[in-house]
Protein backbone atom coordinates (compact mmCIF):
# COMPACT_ATOMS: atom_id res chain seq x y z
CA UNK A 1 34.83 82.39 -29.22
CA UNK A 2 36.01 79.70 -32.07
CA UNK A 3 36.37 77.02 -29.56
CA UNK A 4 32.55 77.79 -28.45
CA UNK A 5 31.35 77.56 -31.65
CA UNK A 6 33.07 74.16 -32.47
CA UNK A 7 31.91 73.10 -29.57
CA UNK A 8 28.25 74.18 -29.82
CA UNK A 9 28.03 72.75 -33.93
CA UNK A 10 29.59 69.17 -32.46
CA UNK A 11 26.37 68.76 -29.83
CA UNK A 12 24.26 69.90 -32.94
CA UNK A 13 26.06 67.04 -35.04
CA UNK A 14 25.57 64.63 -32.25
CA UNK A 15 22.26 65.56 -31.71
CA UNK A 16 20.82 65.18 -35.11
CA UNK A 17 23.06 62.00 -35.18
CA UNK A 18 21.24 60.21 -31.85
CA UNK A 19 17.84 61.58 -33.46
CA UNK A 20 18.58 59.45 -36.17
CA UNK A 21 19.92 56.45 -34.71
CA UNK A 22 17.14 55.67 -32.07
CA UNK A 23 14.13 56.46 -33.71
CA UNK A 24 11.13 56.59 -31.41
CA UNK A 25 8.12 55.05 -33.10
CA UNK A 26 6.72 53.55 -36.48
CA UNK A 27 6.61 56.77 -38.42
CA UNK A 28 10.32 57.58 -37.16
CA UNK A 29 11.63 54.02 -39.16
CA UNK A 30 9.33 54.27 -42.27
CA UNK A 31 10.86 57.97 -42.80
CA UNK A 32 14.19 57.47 -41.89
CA UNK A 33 14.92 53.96 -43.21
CA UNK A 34 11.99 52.92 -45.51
CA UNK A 35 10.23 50.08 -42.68
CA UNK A 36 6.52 50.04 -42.83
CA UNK A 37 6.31 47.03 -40.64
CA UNK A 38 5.10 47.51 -36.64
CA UNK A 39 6.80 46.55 -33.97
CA UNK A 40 4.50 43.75 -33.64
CA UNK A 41 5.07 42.95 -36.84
CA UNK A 42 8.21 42.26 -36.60
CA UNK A 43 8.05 40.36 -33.19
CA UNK A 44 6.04 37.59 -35.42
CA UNK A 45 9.65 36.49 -36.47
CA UNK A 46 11.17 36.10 -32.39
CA UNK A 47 12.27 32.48 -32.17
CA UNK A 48 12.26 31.76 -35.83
CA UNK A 49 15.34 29.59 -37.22
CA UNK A 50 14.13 29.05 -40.57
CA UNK A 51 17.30 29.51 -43.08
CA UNK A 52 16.50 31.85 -46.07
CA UNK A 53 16.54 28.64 -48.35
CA UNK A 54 14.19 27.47 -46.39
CA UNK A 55 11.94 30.23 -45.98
CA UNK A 56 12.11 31.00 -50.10
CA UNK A 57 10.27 27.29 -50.26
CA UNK A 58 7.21 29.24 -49.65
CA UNK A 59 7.96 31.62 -52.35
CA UNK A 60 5.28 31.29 -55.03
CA UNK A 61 2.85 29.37 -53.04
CA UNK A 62 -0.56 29.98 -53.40
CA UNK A 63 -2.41 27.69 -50.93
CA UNK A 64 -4.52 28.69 -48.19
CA UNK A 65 -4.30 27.67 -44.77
CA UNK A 66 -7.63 25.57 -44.81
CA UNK A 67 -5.58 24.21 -48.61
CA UNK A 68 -2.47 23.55 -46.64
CA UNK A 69 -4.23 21.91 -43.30
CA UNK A 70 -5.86 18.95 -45.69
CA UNK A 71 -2.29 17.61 -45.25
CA UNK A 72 -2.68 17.68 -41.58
CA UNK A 73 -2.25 13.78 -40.40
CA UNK A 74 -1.99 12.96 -43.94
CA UNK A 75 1.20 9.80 -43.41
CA UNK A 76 1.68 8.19 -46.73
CA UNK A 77 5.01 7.91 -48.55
CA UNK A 78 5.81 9.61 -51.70
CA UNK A 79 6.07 6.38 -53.14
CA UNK A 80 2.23 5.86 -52.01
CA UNK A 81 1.33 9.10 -53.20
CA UNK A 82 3.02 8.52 -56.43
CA UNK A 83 0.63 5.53 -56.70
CA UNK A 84 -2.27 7.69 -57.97
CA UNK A 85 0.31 9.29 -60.63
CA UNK A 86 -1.39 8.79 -63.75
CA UNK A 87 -4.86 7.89 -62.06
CA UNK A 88 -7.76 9.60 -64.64
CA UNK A 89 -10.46 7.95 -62.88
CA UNK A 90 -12.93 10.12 -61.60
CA UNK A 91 -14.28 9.88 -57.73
CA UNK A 92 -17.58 8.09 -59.33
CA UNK A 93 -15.81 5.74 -60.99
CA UNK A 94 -13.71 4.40 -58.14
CA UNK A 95 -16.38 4.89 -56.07
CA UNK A 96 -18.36 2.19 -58.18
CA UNK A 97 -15.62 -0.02 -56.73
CA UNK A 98 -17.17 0.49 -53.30
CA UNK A 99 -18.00 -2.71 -51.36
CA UNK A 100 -17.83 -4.89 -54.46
CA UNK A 101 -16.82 -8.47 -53.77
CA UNK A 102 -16.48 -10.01 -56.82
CA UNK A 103 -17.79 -13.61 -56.95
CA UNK A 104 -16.27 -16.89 -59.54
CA UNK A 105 -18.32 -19.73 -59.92
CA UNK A 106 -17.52 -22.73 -62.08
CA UNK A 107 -20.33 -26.45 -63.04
CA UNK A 108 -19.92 -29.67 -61.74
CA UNK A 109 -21.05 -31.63 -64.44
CA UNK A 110 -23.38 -34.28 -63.34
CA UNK A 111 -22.26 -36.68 -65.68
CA UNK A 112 -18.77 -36.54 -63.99
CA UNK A 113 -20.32 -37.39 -60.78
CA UNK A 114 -18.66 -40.61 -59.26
CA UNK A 115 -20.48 -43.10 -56.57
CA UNK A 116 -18.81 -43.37 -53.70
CA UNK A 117 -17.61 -47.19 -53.72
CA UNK A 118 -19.02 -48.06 -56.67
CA UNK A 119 -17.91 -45.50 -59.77
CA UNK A 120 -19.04 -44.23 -62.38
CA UNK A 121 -22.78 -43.69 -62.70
CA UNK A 122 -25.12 -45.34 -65.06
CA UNK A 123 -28.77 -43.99 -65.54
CA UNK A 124 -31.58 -44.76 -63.24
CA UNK A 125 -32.05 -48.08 -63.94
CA UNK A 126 -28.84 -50.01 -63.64
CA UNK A 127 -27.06 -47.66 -60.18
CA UNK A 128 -28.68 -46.05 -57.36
CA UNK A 129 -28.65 -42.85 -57.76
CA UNK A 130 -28.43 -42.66 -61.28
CA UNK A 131 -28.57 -40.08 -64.20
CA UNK A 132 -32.04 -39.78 -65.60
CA UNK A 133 -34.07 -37.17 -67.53
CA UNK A 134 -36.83 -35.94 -64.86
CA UNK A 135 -39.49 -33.07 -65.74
CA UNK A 136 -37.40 -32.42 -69.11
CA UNK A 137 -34.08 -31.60 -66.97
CA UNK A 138 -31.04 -34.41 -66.63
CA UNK A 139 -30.71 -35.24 -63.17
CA UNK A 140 -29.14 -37.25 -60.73
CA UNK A 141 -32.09 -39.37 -59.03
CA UNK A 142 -32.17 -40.83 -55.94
CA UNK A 143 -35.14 -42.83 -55.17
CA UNK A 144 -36.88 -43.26 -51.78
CA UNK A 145 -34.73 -44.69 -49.17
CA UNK A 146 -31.35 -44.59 -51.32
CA UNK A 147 -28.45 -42.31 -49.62
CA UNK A 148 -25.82 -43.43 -51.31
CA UNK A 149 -22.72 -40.75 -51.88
CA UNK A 150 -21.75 -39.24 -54.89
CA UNK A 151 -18.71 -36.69 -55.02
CA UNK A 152 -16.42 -34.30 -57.26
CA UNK A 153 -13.27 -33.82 -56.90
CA UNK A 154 -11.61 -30.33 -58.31
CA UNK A 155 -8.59 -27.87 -57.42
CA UNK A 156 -9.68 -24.61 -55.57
CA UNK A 157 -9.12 -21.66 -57.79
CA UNK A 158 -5.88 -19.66 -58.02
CA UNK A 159 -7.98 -16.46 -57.28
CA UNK A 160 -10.02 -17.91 -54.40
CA UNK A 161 -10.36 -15.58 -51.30
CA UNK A 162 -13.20 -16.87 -49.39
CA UNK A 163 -16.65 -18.35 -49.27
CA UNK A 164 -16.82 -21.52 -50.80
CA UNK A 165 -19.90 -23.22 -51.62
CA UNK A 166 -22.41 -24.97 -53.96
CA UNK A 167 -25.82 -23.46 -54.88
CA UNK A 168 -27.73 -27.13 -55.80
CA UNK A 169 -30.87 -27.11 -58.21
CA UNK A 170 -32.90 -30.31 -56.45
CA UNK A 171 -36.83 -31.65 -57.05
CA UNK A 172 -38.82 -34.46 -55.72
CA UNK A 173 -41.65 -36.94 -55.78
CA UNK A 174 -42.39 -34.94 -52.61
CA UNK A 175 -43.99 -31.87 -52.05
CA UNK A 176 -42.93 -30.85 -48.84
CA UNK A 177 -39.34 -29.02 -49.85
CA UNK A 178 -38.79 -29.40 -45.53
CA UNK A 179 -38.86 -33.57 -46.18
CA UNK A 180 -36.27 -32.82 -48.78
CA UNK A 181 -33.00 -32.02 -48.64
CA UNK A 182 -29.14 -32.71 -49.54
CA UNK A 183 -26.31 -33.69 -47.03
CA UNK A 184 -22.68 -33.10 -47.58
CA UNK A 185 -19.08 -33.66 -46.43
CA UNK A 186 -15.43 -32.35 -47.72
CA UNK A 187 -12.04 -33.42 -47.94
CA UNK A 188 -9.71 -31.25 -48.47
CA UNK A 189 -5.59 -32.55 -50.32
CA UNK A 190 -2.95 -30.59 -50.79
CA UNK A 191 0.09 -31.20 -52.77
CA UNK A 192 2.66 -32.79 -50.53
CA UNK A 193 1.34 -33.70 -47.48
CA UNK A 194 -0.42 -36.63 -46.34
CA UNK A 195 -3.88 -37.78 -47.65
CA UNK A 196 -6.94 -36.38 -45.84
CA UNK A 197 -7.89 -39.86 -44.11
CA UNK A 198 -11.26 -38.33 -42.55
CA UNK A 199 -13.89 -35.95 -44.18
CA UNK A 200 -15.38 -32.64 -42.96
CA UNK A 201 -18.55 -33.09 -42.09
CA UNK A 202 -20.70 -29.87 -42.99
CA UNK A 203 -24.63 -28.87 -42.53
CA UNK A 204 -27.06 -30.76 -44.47
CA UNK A 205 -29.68 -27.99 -46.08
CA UNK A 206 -33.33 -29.17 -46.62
CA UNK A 207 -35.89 -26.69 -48.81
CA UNK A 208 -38.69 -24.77 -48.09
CA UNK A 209 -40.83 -25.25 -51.58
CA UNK A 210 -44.52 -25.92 -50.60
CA UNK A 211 -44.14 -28.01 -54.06
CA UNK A 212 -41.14 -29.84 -54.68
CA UNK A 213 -42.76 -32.28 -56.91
CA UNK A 214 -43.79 -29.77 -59.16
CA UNK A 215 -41.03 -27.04 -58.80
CA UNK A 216 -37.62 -26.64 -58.28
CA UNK A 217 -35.71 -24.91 -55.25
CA UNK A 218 -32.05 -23.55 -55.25
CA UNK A 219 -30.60 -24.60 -51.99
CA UNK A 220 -26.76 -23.65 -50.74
CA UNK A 221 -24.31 -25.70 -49.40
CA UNK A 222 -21.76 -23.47 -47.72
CA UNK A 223 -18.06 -25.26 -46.86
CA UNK A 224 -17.32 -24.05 -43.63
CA UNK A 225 -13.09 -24.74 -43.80
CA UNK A 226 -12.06 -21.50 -42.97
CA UNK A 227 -8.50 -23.08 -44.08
CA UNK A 228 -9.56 -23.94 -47.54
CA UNK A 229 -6.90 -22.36 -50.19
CA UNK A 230 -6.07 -21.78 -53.49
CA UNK A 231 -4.53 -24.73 -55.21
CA UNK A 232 -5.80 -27.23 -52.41
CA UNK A 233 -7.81 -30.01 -53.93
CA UNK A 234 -11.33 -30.54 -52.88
CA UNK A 235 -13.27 -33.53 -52.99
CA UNK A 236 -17.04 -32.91 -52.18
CA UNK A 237 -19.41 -35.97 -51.14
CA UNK A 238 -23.26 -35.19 -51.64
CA UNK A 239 -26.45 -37.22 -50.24
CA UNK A 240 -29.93 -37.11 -49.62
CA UNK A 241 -30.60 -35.52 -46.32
CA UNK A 242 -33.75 -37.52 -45.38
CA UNK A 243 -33.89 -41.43 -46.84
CA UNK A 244 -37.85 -41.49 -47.00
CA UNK A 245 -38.54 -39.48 -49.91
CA UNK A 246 -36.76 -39.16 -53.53
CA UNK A 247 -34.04 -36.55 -54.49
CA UNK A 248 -33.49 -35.10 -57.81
CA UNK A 249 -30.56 -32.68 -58.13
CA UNK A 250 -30.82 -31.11 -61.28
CA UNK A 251 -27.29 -28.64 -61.20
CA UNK A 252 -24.27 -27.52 -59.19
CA UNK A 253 -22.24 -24.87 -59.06
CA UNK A 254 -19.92 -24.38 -57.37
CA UNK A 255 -19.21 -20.45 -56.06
CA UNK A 256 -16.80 -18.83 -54.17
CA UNK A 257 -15.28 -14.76 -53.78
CA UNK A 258 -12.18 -14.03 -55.58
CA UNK A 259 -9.30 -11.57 -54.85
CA UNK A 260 -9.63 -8.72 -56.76
């Protein structure tokens, strides 16, 4: 009878043991071990191999996904990133930088102005063209059927980019601004090499002024060297377009886009 006994209280004890160890459903592990998570729940973590260090990264993070997936494609370097460190500009204010493309210009003086072949000029009456004072403005004059050169010479910027040119204040005897008009060619040193033997030959620009002879027009002479670079040395010839009629230029500036 005390053997049955033993025996019967050990399948009790095994019983209740089994019961315990193979619990059947949710409610079976959040009573007998404390585990509120589902089954599926738990399946979220199948196949990861995230280390605990690595998983505790993500402890304190805040972010939402949307916050987080900005960063999605994002490729720059810390050090890039690390640019903007110290940045208090607001979006407005850079944006103000948008499309900007920041011209230098600098004068030609037209007293500096040298005749090709013959040097420096005199006034109107003693070299052709010559410095004269015409509608209360100094200007160089050429008069009808003179087409003689004069030229600069100066050293390209060391901000240059792009885009040079000259923007040339001119007047005439004539009315038509399309019978008038200015003529130009470039040469183009640098330091070093051998002399530029042959000049550029660019697009001669006549004006549009219905009344040259009693206004002025601002025409542009655009260098089209795409080569042209900072420290090169520039010598700039300038003529009268059409010989028939007088030319007057009255300023020139010269203009060009620097690197920001």
């Amino acid at each position: 009878m005390k053997k049955i006994l033993i025996t019967i209280s050990t399948l009790v004890v095994l019983a209740c043991a089994t019961t315990w160890l193979f619990a059947t459903d949710a409610s079976d592990l959040k009573f007998r071990f404390g585990i509120t998570a589902t089954p599926a729940e738990i399946n979220v973590l199948d196949g990861i191999t995230a280390t605990v260090a690595e998983l505790n990264i993500m402890d304190g993070v805040t972010s939402t996904a949307a916050e987080l997936n900005i960063m999605d494609g994002v490729t720059s370097t810390a050090a890039e990133l690390n640019i903007l460190d110290g940045v208090t500009a607001t979006y407005a204010e850079i944006n103000a930088l948008d499309g900007i493309s920041m011209e230098n210009n600098f004068e030609l003086p037209l007293n500096s102005a040298f005749i090709v072949g013959v040097g420096i000029m005199g006034n109107d009456a003693t070299t052709a063209p010559g410095v004269a004072t015409t509608d209360n403005v100094p200007a160089i004059v050429w008069a009808t059927s003179e087409v003689t050169k004069i030229q600069w010479t100066f050293r390209v910027p060391a901000d240059y980019s792009s885009g040079m040119g000259f923007r040339v204040l001119i007047s005439s005897d004539q009315a038509s601004g399309a019978l008038v008009g200015a003529d130009f060619q470039v040469y183009t040193n640098v330091d070093g090499s051998a002399f530029d033997a042959a000049a550029t030959a660019e697009t001669a620009v006549r004006g549009t002024e219905a009344a040259l002879d009693t206004k002025n027009e601002l025409i542009t002479l655009l260098i089209a060297n795409s080569t042209l670079a900072a420290g090169n040395w520039v010598t700039v010839d300038i003529w009268p377009d059409v010989a028939d009629n007088t030319l007057e230029i009255k300023s020139v500036q010269a203009y060009y886009t620097g690197a920001l």
